[in-house]
C-alpha atoms as a PDB file:
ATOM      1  CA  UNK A   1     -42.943 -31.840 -57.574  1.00  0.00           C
ATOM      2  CA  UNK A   2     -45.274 -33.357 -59.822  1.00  0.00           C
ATOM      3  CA  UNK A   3     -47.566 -31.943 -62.625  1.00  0.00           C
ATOM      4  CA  UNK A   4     -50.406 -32.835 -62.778  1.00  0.00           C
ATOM      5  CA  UNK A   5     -52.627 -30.527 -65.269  1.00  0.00           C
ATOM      6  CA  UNK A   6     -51.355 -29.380 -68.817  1.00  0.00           C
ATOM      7  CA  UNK A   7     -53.610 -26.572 -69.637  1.00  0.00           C
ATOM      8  CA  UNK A   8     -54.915 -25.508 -73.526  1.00  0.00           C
ATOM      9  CA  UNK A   9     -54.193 -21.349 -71.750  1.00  0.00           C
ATOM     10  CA  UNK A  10     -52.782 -19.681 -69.072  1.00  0.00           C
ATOM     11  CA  UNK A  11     -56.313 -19.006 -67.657  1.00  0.00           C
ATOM     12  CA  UNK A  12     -57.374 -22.699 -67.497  1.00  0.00           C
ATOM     13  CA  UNK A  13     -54.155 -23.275 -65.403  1.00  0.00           C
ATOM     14  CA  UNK A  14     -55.050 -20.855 -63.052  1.00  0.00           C
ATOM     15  CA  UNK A  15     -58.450 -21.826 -62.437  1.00  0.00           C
ATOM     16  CA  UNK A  16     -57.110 -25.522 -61.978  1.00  0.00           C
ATOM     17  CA  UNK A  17     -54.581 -24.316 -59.806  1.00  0.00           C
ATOM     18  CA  UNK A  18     -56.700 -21.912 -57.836  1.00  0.00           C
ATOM     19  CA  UNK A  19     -58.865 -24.959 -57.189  1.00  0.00           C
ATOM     20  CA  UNK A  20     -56.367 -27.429 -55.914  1.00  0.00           C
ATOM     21  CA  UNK A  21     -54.925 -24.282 -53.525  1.00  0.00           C
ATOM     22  CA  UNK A  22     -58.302 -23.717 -52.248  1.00  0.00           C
ATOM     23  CA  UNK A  23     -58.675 -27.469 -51.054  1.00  0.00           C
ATOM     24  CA  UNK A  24     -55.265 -26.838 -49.633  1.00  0.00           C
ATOM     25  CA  UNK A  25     -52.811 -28.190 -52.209  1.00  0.00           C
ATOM     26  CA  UNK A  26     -50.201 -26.226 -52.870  1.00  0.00           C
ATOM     27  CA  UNK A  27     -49.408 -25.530 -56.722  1.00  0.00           C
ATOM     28  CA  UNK A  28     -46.697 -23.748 -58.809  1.00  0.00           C
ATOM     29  CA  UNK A  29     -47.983 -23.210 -63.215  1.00  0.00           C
ATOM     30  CA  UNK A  30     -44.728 -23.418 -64.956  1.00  0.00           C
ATOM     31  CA  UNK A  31     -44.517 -22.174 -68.869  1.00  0.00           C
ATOM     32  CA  UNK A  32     -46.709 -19.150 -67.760  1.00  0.00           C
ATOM     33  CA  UNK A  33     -45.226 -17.323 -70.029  1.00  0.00           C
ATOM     34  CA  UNK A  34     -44.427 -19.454 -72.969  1.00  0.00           C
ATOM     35  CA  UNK A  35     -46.703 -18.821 -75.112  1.00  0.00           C
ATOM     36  CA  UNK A  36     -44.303 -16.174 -76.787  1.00  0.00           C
ATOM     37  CA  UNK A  37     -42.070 -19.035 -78.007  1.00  0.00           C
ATOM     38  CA  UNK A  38     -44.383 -20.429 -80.095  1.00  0.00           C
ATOM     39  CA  UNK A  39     -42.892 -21.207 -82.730  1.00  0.00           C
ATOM     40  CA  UNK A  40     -39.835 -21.440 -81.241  1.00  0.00           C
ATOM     41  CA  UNK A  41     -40.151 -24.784 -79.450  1.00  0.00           C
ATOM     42  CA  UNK A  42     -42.500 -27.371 -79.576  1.00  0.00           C
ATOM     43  CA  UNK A  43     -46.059 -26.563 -78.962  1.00  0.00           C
ATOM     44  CA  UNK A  44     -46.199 -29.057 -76.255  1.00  0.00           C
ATOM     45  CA  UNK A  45     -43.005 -27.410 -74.510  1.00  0.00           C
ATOM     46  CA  UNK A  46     -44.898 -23.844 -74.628  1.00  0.00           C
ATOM     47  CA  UNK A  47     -48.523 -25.154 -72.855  1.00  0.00           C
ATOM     48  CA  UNK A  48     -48.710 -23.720 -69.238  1.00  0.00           C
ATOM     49  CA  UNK A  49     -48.266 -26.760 -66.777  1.00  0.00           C
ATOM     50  CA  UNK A  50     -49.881 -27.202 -62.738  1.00  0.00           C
ATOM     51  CA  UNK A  51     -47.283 -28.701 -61.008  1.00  0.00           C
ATOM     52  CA  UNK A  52     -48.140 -29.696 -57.001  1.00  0.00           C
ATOM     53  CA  UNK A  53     -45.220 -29.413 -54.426  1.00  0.00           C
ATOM     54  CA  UNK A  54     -45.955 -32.604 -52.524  1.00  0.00           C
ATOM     55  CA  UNK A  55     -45.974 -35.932 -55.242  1.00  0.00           C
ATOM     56  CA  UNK A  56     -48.029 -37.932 -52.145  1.00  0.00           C
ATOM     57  CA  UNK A  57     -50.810 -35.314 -53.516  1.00  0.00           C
ATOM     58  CA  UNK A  58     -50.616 -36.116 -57.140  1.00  0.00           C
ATOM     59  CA  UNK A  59     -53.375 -38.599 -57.423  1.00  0.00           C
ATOM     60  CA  UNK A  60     -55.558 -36.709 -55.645  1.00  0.00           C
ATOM     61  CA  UNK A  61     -54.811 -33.417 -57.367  1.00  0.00           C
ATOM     62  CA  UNK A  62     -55.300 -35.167 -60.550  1.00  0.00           C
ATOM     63  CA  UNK A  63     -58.890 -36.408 -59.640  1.00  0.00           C
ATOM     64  CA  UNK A  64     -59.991 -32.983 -57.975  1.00  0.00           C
ATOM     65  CA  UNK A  65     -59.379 -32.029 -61.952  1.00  0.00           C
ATOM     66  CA  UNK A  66     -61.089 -34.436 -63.239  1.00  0.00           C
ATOM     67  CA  UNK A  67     -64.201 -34.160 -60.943  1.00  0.00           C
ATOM     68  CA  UNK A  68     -64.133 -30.373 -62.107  1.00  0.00           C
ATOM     69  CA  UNK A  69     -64.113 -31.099 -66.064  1.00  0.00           C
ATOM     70  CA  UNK A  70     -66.697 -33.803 -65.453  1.00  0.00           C
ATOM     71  CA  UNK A  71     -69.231 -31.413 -62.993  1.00  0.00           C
ATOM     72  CA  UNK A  72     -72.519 -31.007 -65.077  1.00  0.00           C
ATOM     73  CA  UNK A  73     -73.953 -27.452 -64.967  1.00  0.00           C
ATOM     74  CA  UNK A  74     -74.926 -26.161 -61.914  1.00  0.00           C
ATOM     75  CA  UNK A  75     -78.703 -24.167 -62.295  1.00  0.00           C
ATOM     76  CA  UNK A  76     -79.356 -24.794 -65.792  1.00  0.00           C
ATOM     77  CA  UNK A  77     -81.444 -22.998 -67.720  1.00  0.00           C
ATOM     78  CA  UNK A  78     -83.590 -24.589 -70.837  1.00  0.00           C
ATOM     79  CA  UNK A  79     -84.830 -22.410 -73.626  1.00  0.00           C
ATOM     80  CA  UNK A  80     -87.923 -22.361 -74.235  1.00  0.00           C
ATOM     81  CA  UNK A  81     -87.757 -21.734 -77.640  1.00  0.00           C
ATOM     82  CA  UNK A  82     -84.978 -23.907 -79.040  1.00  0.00           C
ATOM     83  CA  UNK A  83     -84.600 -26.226 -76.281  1.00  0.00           C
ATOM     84  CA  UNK A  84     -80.823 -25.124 -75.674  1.00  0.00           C
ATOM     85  CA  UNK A  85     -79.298 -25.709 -71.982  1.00  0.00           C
ATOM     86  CA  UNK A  86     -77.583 -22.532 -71.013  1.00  0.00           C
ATOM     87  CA  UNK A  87     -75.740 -21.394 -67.582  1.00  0.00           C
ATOM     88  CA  UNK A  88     -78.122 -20.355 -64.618  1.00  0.00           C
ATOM     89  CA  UNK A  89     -77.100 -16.623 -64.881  1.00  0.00           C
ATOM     90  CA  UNK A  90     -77.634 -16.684 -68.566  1.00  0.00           C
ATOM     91  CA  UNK A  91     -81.173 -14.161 -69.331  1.00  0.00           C
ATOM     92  CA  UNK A  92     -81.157 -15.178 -72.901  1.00  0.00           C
ATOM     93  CA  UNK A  93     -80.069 -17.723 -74.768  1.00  0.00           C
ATOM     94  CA  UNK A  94     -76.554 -17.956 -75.877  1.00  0.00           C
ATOM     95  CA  UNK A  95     -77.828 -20.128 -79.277  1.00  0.00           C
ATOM     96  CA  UNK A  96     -81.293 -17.901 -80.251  1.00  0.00           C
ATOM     97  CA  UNK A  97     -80.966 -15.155 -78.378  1.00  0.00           C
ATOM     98  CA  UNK A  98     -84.151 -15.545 -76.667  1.00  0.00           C
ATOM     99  CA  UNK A  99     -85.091 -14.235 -73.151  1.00  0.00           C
ATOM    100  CA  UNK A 100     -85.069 -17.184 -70.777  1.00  0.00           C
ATOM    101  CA  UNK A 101     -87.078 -18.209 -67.605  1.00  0.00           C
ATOM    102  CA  UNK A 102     -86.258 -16.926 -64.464  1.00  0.00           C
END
């Protein structure tokens, strides 16, 4: 096994990981639930971890991730008001509060 992602929460693991499984890598998140030790050990010891099963998957698991954290936004939206870029299902602006086109 190799890891591959160390993730700021527990949900950004599982996204990760849900997105290597669905391309058909297989994954394990270990420290899922560290983040009670805080405190107790080292920060770094405590962040949840993606870990794949085969290492000859690795490199490719690690630039699936990066791919994903690099993606721009799918069906932007651009307020007419402020100029803001906001997510496609967005109505209104997430900076003004302005409705947004459709």
């Amino acid at each position: 096994m190799k890891r591959v992602h160390i993730a700021p929460t527990l949900l950004d693991a599982q996204l990760a990981a849900d997105a290597l499984s669905s391309l058909g890598i297989v994954t394990h998140i270990l420290n899922a639930n560290a983040a009670g030790a805080l405190g107790e050990v080292p920060f770094m010891q405590a962040q949840p971890e993606v870990w794949v099963d085969d290492d000859r998957q690795a490199a490719r698991a690690r630039e699936i991730l990066a791919g994903l954290r690099n993606a721009p936004l799918r069906d932007e939206k651009i307020c007419p008001q402020c100029g803001e870029a906001n997510p496609g299902n967005f109505m209104s602006c997430w900076q003004c509060g302005g409705a947004l086109p459709d």
